[in-house]
Each structure stands twice: as C-alpha cells, then as structure tokens.
Protein backbone atom coordinates (compact mmCIF):
# COMPACT_ATOMS: atom_id res chain seq x y z
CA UNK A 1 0.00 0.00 0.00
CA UNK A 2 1.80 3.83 -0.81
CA UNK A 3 2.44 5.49 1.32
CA UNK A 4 0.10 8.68 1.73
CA UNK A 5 1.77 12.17 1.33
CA UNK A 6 1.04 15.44 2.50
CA UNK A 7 1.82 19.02 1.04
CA UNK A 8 2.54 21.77 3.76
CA UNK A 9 2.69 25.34 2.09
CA UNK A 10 3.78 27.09 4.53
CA UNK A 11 2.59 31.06 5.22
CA UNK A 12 2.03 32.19 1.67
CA UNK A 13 0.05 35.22 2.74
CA UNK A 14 0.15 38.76 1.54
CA UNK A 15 2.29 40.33 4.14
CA UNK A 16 4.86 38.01 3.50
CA UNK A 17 4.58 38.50 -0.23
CA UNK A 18 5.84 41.86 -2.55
CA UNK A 19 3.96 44.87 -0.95
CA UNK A 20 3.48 43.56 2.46
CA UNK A 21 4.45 44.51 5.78
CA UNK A 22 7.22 41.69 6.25
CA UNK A 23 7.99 41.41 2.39
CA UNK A 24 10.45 38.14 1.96
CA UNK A 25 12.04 38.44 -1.64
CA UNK A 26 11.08 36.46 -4.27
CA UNK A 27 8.11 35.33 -2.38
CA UNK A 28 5.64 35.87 -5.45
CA UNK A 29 7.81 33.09 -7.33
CA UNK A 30 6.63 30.36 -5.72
CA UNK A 31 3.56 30.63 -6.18
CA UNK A 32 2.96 29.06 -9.57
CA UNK A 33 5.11 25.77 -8.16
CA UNK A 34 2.69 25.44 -5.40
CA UNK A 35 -0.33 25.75 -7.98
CA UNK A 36 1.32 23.10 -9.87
CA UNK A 37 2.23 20.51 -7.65
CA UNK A 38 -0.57 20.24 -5.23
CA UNK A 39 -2.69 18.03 -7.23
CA UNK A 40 0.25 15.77 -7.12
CA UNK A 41 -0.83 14.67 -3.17
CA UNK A 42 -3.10 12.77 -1.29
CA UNK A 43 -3.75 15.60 0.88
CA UNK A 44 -2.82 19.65 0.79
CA UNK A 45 -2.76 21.64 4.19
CA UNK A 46 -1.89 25.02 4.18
CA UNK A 47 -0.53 27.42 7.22
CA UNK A 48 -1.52 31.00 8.08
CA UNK A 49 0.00 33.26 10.53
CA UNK A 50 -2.86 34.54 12.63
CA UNK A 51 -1.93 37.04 14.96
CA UNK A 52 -4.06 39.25 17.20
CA UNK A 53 -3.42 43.05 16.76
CA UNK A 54 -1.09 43.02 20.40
CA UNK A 55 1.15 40.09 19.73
CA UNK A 56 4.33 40.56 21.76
CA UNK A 57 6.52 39.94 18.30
CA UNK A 58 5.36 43.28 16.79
CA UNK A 59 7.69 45.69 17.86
CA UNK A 60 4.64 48.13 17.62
CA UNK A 61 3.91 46.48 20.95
CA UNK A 62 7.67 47.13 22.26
CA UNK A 63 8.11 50.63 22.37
CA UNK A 64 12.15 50.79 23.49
CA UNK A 65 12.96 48.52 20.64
CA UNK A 66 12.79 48.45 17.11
CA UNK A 67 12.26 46.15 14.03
CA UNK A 68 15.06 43.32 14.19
CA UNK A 69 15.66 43.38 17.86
CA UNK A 70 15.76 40.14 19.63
CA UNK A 71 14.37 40.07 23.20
CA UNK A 72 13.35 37.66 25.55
CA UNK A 73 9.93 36.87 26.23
CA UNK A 74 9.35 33.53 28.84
CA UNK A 75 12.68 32.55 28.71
CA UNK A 76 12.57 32.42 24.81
CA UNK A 77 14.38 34.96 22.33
CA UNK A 78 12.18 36.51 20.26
CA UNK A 79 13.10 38.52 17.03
CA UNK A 80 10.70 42.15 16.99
CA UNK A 81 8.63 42.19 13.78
CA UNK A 82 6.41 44.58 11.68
CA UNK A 83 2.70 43.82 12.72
CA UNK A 84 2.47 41.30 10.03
CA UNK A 85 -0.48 38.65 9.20
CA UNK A 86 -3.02 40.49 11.76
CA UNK A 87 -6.13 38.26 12.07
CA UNK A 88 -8.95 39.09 9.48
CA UNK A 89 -6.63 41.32 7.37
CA UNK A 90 -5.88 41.21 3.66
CA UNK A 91 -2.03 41.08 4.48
CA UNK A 92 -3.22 37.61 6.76
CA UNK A 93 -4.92 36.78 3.27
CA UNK A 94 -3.52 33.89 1.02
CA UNK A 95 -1.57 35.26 -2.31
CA UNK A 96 -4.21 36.04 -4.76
CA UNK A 97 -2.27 34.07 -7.03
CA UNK A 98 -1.96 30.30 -4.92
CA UNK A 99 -5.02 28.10 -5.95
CA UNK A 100 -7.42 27.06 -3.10
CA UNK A 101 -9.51 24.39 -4.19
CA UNK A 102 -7.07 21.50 -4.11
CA UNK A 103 -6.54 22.52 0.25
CA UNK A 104 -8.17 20.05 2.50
CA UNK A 105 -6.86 21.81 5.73
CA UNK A 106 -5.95 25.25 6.82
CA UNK A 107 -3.81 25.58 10.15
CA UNK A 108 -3.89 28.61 12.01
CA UNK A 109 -0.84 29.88 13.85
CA UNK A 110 0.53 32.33 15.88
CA UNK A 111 -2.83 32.90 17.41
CA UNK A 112 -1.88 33.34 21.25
CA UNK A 113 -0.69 36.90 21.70
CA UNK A 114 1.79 35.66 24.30
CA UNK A 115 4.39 33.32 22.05
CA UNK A 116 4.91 32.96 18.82
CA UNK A 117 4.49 29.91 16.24
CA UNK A 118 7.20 29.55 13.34
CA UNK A 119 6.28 26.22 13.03
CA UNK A 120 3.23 24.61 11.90
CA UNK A 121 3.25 22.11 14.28
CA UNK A 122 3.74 23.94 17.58
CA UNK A 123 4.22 27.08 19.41
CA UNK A 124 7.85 27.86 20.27
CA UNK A 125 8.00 26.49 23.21
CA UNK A 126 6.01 23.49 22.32
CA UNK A 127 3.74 24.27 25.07
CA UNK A 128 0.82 24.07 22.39
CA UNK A 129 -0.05 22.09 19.29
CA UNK A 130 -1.64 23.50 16.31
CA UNK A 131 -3.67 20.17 15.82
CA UNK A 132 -1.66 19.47 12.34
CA UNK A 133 0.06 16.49 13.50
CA UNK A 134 -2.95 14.91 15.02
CA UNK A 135 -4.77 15.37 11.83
CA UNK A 136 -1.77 14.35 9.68
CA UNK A 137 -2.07 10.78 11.46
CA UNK A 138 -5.60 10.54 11.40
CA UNK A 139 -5.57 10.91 7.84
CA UNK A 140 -2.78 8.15 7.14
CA UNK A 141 0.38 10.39 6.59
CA UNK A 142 3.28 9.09 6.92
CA UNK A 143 5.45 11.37 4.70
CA UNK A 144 5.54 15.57 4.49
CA UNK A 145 6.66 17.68 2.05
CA UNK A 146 7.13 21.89 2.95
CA UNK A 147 7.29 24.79 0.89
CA UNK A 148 6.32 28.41 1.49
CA UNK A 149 8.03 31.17 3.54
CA UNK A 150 9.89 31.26 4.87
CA UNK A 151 13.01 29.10 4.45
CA UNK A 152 15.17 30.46 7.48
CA UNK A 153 12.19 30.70 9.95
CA UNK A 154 8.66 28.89 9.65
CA UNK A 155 9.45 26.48 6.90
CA UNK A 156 12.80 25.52 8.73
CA UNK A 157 11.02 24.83 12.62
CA UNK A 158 8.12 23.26 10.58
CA UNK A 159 10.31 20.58 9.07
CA UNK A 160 12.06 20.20 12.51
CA UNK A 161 8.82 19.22 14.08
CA UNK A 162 7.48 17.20 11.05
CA UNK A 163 10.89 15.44 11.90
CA UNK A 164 10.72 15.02 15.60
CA UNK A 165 7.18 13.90 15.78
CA UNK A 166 8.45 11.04 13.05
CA UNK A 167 6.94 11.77 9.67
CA UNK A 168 9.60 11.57 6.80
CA UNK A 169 10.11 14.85 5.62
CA UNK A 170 11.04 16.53 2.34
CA UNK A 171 11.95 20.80 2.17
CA UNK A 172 11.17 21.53 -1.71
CA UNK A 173 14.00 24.06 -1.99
CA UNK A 174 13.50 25.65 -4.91
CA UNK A 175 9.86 26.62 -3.38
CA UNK A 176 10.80 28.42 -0.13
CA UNK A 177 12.31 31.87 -0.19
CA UNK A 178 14.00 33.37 2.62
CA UNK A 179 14.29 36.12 5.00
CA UNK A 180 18.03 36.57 5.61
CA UNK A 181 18.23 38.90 8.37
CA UNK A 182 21.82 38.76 8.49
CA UNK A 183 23.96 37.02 6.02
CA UNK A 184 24.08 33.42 5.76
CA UNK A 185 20.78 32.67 7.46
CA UNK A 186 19.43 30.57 4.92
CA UNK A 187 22.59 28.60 4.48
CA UNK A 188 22.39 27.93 7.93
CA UNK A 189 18.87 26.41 8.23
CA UNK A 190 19.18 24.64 5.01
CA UNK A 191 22.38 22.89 6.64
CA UNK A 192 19.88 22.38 9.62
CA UNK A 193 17.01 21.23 8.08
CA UNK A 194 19.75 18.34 6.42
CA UNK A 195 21.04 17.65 9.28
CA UNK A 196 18.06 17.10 11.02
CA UNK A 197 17.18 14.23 8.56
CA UNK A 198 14.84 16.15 6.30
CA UNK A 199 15.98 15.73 2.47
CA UNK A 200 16.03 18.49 0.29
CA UNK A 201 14.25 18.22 -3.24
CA UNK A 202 13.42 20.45 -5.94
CA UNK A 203 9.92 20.30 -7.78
CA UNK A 204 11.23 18.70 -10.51
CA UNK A 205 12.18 16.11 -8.85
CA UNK A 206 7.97 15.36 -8.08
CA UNK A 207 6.74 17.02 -10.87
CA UNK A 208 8.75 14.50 -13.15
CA UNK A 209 7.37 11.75 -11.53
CA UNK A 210 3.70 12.52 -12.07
CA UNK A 211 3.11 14.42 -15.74
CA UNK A 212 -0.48 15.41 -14.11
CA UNK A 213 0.84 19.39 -14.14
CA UNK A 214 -2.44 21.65 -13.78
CA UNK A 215 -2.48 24.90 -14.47
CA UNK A 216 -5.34 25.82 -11.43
C-alpha cells in the first residue's frame, strides 16, 4: 500500500509576499510551483500566521525597541517584527495568485498573543499544538513535504517538528524563499534542516514523476 503524502505550504500570505508589511524576496515566485504541484498529493494543508493586533513579536507592541531586535519573552528569544499577518486582514490573506480548491486543511498559527508559532506544528515552546500532526495521522500520513516562507524561519522549525514527531520529511528548496536577516541565514537552516534528517528536493524532482501538471 503507498504510502500517503502530505503538502505543507507554509505562510504564503500577503504580508509576506511583494507589498506587504514583512515582504520576503522572491516570495511571489513560488507561487505558480505550489499551484502546480498540489494536485500531485493525497492531501494539501496550508498554514496561516494569525496574529491578534497586540502580539508581543510586533515591535509596535515594544516601544524601546525596534524592528530586528531580539528580546526575551518567557525565557525564549524573540526577534521584533512589523505587525504582520493580523487576524482578518488582507495582508493575513492567502496570495491572490496560490489556488485554493485542491486545500483540504488550513492551520492557524501564531494565534496566542503571548508566544509565537514559526512552526506549523507547535508554538515555540512546544507548550501548544496547532492540531496538524494529530490530523496528519488521522488521515494516514506518513510522509511531508514543505514549501512556502519562509526558508530560514517557519518552513525551517516546521520541518524540525514534522521530523521530531516522526513523519519523513522533504523541504522543496526551490519553493521556499528566505528572509536573511543577516547574512548566511538561509545557508544555515538549510544545513539544519539536512542535518536534522529532512531531504532536500526540488519540484522537478515530483513534478517528473507525475506528468499530471495543472495549471489551477
């Protein structure tokens, strides 16, 4: 019997795209990749930060500090933010480019004002899950594949949960685009993610195993 697989895109919401509030570049790119390989999978969940107007990552909400500082909040070190992906916003909004009819699941995260959620899977502190595992195993999953935004920061702690609560995991590289806050960031989780046991692929690598290529 195959083996059922899962396609986590990962954040690909307005804010994060050209134009919004936490713009990561080349972010509009991937969005005919995900259009074209989510047929391809048994089952297509897709992530959106949903933050309440106060979360402590803005650094609206931190008025001695400023965009890029890094402070700790419950014993975890949080990097300061532009209010980004505010709940019921157009910048929380998917791309208007990423089809939506193939998505069996949408995973909210980043909801609790208090911590933040890079990952799909948990909080930060893995004091909470998001429910996606659970469902994930309900369904049959056994193997994951991520893509979205962004590489260096929710797609990398996604696929280091996806690894740790045992699924087999595969990072489509050339569908994640990065943040880079300082140099070398993405090199870094990319060595990571590798090291964690995730393998890296590139959509070529599915999309030439299935010739099924829909244009949604």
């Amino acid at each position: 019997m195959a083996k059922k697989k899962a396609l986590i895109m990962v954040d690909l919401q307005n804010d994060f795209c050209q134009g919004g509030r936490l713009a990561v570049p080349g972010a509009d790119e991937i969005m005919p990749l995900a259009n074209r390989l989510q047929p391809l999978f048994d089952l297509v969940i897709a992530t959106q930060d949903w933050h309440p107007k106060d979360h402590m990552s803005f650094a609206s909400n931190h008025p001695r500090y400023a965009v890029g500082d890094v402070i700790v909040v419950n014993n975890i070190p949080q990097v300061l933010w532009p209010d980004h992906c505010v709940q019921n916003t157009k910048g929380a909004e998917f791309h208007p480019l990423l089809g939506l009819r193939h998505i069996d699941k949408i995973i909210h995260k980043g909801i609790d004002r208090h911590i933040d959620s890079y990952s799909a899977f948990y909080d930060n502190a893995h004091l909470r899950s998001t429910g996606l595992g659970e469902y994930l195993r309900s369904q049959g999953v056994e193997e994951v594949y991520l893509l979205g935004l962004a590489t260096d920061y929710c797609v990398k702690y996604s696929s280091l949960d996806a690894i740790y609560l045992g699924f087999k995991v595969y990072v489509i590289h050339d569908a994640c685009r990065g943040v880079e806050l300082k140099p070398g960031d993405i090199a870094a989780a990319i060595k990571e993610i590798k090291e964690s046991g995730a393998i890296l692929v590139s959509s070529q690598d599915i999309l030439g195993e299935d010739k099924k290529t829909a244009v949604l």
